[in-house]
Protein backbone atom coordinates (compact mmCIF):
# COMPACT_ATOMS: atom_id res chain seq x y z
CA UNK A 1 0.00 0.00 0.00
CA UNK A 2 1.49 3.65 -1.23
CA UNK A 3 1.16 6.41 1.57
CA UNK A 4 0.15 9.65 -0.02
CA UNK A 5 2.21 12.41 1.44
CA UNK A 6 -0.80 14.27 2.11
CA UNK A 7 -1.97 11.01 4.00
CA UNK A 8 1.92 10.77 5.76
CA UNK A 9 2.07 14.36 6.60
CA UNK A 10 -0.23 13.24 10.54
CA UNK A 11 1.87 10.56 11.36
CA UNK A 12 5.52 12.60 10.64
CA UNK A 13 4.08 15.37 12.35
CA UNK A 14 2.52 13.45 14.99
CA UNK A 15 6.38 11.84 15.42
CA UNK A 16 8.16 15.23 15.13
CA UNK A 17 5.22 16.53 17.80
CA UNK A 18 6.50 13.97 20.48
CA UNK A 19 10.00 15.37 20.23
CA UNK A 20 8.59 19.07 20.96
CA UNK A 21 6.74 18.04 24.17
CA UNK A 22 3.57 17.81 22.54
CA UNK A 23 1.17 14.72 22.26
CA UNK A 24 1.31 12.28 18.88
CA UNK A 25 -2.59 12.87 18.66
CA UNK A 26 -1.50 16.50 18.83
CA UNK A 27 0.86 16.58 15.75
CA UNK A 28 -1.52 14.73 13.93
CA UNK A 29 -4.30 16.97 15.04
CA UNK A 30 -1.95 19.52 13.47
CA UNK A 31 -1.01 18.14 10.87
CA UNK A 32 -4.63 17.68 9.13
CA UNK A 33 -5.80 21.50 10.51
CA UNK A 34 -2.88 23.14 8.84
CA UNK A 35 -2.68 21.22 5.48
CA UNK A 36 -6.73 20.95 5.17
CA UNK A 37 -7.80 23.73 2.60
CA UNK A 38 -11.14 25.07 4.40
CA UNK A 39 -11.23 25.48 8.43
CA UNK A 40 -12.06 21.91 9.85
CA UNK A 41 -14.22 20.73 12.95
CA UNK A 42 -13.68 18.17 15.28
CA UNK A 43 -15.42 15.77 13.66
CA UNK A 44 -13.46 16.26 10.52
CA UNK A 45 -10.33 15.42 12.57
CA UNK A 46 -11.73 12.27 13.84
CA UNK A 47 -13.15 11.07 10.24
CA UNK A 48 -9.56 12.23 8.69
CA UNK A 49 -7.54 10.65 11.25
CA UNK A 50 -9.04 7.64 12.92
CA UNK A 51 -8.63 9.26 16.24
CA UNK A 52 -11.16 8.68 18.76
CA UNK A 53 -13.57 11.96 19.71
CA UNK A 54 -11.98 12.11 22.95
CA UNK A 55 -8.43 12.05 21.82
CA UNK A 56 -9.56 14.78 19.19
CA UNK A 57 -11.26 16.95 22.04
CA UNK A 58 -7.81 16.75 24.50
CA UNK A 59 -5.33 17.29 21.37
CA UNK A 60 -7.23 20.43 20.62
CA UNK A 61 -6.97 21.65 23.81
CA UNK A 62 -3.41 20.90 24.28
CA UNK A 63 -3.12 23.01 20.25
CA UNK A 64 -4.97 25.53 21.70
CA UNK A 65 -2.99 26.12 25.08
CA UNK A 66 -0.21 26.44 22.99
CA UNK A 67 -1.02 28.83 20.87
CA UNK A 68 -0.77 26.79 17.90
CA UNK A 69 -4.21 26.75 16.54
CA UNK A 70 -7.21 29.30 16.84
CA UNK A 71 -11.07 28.58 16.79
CA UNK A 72 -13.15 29.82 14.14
CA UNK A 73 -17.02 30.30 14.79
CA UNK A 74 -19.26 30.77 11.38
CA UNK A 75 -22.53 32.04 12.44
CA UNK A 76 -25.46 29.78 12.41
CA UNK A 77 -23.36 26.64 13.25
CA UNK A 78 -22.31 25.76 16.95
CA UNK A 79 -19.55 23.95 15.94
CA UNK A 80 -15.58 25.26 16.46
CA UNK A 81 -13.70 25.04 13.71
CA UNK A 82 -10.06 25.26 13.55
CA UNK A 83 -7.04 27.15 11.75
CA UNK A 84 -3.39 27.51 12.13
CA UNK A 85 -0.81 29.51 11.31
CA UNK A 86 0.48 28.82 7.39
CA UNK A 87 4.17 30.11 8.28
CA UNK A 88 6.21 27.50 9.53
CA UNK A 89 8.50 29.90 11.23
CA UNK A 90 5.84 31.49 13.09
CA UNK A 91 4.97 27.70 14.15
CA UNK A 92 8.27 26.82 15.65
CA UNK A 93 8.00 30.61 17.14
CA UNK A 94 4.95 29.68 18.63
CA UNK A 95 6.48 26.19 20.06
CA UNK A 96 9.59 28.34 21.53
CA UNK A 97 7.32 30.78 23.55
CA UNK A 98 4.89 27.57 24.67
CA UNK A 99 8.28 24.79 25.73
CA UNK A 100 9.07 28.59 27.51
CA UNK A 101 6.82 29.65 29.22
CA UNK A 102 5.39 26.05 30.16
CA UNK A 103 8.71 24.19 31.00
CA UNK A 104 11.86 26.07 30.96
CA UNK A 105 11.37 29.18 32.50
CA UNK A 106 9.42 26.71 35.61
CA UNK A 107 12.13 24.54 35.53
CA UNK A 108 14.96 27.59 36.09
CA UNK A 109 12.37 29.22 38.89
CA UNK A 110 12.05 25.70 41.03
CA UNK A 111 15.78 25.76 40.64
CA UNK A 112 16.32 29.03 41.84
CA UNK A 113 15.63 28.08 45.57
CA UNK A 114 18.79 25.54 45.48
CA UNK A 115 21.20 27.09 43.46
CA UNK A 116 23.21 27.87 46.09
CA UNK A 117 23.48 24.33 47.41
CA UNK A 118 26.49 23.87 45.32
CA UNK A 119 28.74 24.36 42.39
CA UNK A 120 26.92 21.20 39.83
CA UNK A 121 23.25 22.97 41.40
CA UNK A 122 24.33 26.22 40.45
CA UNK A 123 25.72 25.24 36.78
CA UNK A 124 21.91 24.14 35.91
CA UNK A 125 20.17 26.73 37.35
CA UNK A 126 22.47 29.06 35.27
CA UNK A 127 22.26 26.85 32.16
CA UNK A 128 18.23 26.49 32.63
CA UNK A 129 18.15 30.62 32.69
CA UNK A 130 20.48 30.90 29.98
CA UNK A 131 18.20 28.71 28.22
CA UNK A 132 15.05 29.87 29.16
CA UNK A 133 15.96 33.08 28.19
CA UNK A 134 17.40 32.42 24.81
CA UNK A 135 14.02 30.92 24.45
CA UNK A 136 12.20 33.85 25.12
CA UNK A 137 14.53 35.75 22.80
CA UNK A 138 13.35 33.01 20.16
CA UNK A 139 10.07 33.65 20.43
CA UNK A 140 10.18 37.05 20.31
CA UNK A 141 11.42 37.46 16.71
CA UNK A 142 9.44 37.92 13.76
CA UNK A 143 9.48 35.08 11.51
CA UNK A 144 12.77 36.52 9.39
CA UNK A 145 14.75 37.49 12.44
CA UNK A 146 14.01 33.57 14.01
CA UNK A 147 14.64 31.86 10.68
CA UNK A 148 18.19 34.36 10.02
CA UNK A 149 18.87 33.18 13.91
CA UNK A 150 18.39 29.82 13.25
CA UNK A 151 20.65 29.59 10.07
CA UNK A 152 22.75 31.34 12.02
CA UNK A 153 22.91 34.01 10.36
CA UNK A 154 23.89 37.54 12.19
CA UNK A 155 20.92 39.74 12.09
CA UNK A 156 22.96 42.48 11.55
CA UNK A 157 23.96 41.17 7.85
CA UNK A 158 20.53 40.81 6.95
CA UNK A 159 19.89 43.62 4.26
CA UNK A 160 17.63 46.28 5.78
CA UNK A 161 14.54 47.01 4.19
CA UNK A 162 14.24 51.17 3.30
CA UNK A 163 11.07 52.39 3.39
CA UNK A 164 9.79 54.08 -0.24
CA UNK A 165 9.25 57.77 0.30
CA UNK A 166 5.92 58.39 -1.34
């Protein structure tokens, strides 16, 4: 049996998902929102995907706490339906702020209290703020500054754009 890409596209994103810290129903949930041409609904997920409602419902809130999809209301129909960002740049920005906020940044404060203990303490509570906030600084870029940071690429030999006069 041939896998379409379109068809492959849940299940590598549902892999890749898992090493981001989010669910495999997640990435797959993902997946089908941001590839689908129109907005979809839950039960378009669980028809597209095989997923059960309830692993649906808790992937969509787990997209949704991390800012990685939006609900759409149409009027006249009480269903949510579902959209995501189309720039994959401003998806991993989106991941950077979430991992963050959610993990790194907790981890550094609940480290905090016994960095003092000693010298191997105080090496990951400094690497864990280093971290957290070159994280931050991540997710604060536009989608040109994070992809020129992540090539590696010095900002500052970016060409600048010059406004027209008009």
């Amino acid at each position: 049996m041939t896998v379409t890409p379109k068809a492959a596209l849940p299940a590598i994103l549902g892999d890749f998902a898992a090493m981001l810290g989010l669910s495999r129903p997640a990435g797959q949930c993902f997946a089908a929102i941001w590839r689908q041409a129109g907005n979809p609904c839950a039960d378009d997920l669980v028809a597209a995907l095989g997923l059960s409602r309830s692993n649906v419902s808790t992937a969509l809130k787990e997209l949704r706490s991390w800012g990685l999809v939006s609900v759409i209301r149409l009027p006249g129909d009480r269903r949510e339906f579902f959209s995501a960002p189309e720039d994959t740049w401003e998806i991993l920005r989106l991941i950077f702020a979430a991992r963050q906020r959610r993990d790194f940044s907790v981890l550094a404060d609940r480290l905090a209290a016994h960095a003092d203990e000693d010298a191997a303490t105080r090496g990951a509570y400094e690497m864990l703020t280093a971290l957290s906030g070159w994280m931050a600084h991540m997710a604060s870029l536009d989608s040109a500054g994070l992809q020129a940071a992540m090539s590696g690429a010095d900002v500052a030999d970016r060409p600048s754009r010059k406004k027209k006069k008009h």
